[in-house]
Protein backbone atom coordinates (compact mmCIF):
# COMPACT_ATOMS: atom_id res chain seq x y z
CA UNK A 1 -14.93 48.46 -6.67
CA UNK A 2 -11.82 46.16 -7.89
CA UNK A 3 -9.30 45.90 -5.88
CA UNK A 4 -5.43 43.69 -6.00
CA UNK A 5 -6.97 40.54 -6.03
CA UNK A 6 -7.73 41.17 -9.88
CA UNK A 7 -3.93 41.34 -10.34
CA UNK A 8 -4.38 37.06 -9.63
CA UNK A 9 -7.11 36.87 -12.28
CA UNK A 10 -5.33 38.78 -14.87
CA UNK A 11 -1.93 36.97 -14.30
CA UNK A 12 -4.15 34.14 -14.54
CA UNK A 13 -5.63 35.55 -18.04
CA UNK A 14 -1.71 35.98 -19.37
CA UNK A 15 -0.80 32.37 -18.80
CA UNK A 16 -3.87 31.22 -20.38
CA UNK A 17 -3.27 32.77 -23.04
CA UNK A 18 0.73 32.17 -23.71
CA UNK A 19 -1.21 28.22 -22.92
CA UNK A 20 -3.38 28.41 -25.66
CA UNK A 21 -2.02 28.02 -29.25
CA UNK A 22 -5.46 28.74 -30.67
CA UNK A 23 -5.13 32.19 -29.31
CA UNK A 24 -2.55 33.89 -31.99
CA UNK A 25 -4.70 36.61 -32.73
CA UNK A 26 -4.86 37.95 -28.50
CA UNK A 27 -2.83 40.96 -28.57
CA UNK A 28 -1.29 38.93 -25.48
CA UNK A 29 -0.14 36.24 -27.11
CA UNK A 30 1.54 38.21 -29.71
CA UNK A 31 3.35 40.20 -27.02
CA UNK A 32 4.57 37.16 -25.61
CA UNK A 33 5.87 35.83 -28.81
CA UNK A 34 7.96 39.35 -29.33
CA UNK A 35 9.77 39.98 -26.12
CA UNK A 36 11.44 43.01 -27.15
CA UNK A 37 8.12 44.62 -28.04
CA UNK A 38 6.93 43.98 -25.05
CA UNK A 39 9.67 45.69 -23.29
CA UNK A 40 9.24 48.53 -25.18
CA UNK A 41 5.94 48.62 -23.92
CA UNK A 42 6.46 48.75 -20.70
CA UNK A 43 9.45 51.91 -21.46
CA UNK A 44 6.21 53.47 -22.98
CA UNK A 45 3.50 52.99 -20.44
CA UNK A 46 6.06 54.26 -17.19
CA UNK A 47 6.94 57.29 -19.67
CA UNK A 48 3.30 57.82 -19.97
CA UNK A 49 2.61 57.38 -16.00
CA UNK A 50 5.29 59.91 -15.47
CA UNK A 51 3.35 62.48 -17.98
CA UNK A 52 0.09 62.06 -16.53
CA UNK A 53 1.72 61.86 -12.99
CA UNK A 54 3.40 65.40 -14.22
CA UNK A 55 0.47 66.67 -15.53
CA UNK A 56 -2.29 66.07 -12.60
CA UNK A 57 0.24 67.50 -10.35
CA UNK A 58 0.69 70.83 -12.48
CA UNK A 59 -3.59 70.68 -12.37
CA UNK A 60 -3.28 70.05 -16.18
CA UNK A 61 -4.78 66.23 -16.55
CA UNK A 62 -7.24 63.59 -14.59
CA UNK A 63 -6.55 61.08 -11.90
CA UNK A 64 -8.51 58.66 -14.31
CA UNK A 65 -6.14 59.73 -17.06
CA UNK A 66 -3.14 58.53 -14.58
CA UNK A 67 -5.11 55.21 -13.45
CA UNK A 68 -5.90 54.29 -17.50
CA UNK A 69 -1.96 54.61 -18.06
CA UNK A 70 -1.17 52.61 -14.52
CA UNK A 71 -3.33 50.08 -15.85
CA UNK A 72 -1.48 49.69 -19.21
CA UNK A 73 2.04 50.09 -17.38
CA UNK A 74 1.19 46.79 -14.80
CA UNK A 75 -0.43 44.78 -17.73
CA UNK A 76 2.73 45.12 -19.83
CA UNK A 77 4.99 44.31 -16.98
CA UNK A 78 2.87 41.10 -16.36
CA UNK A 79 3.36 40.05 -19.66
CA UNK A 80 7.07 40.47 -19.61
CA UNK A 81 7.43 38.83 -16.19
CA UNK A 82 5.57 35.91 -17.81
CA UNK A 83 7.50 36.00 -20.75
CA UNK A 84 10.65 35.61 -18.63
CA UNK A 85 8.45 32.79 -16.18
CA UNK A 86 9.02 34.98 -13.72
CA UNK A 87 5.18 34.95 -11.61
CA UNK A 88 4.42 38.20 -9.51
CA UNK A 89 4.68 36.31 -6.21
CA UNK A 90 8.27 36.60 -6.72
CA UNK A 91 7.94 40.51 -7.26
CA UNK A 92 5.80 40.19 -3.76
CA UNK A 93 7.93 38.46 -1.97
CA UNK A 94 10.69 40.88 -3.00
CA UNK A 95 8.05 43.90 -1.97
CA UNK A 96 7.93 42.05 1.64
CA UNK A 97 11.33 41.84 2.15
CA UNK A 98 12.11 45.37 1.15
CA UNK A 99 9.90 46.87 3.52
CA UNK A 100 10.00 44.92 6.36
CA UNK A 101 6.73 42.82 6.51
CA UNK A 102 6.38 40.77 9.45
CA UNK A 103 7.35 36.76 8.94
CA UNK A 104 4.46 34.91 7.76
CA UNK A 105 2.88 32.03 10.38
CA UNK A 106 4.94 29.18 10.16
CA UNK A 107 7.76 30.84 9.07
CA UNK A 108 11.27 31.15 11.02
């Protein structure tokens, strides 16, 4: 079963692909290049979340229907944050600080 440590490899995936100039036919890479499509994406996929959210509450639609659209939502808000060079450690550390997480070894 996959679990968050495949968030690493596909951030990893993103950059390699912004990297590679041999690569302008990855649906990636032309994201990248087109920022505002890319947001627009990611308007689309939460919208989408929020319907299948809606509709496996009301009994009307499939937790897998609701993970498929998850998935889409977090890919597209990768490839904006690496658009921006913004890398999803910063969202993390963000996440820690928000909700309280305990200092990390090391740390004052």
């Amino acid at each position: 079963m996959a679990d968050e440590r495949f968030l690493a490899q596909l951030w990893s995936t993103i950059q390699a692909r912004r990297d590679d100039p041999t690569a302008e036919r990855s649906y990636t890479r032309q994201l990248l290049a087109a920022p505002a499509k890319a947001r627009r994406k990611v308007v689309e996929e939460a919208y989408e979340v929020a319907e299948a959210q809606q509709g496996l509450l009301a009994g009307q639609d499939t937790r897998e229907h609701l993970a498929l659209e998850a998935a889409d939502l977090v890919y597209h808000l990768f490839v904006v944050l690496a658009s921006a060079g913004v890398a999803p450690g910063e969202v993390y550390e963000v996440l820690e600080q928000r909700h309280g997480a305990p200092p990390r070894a090391g740390t004052p």
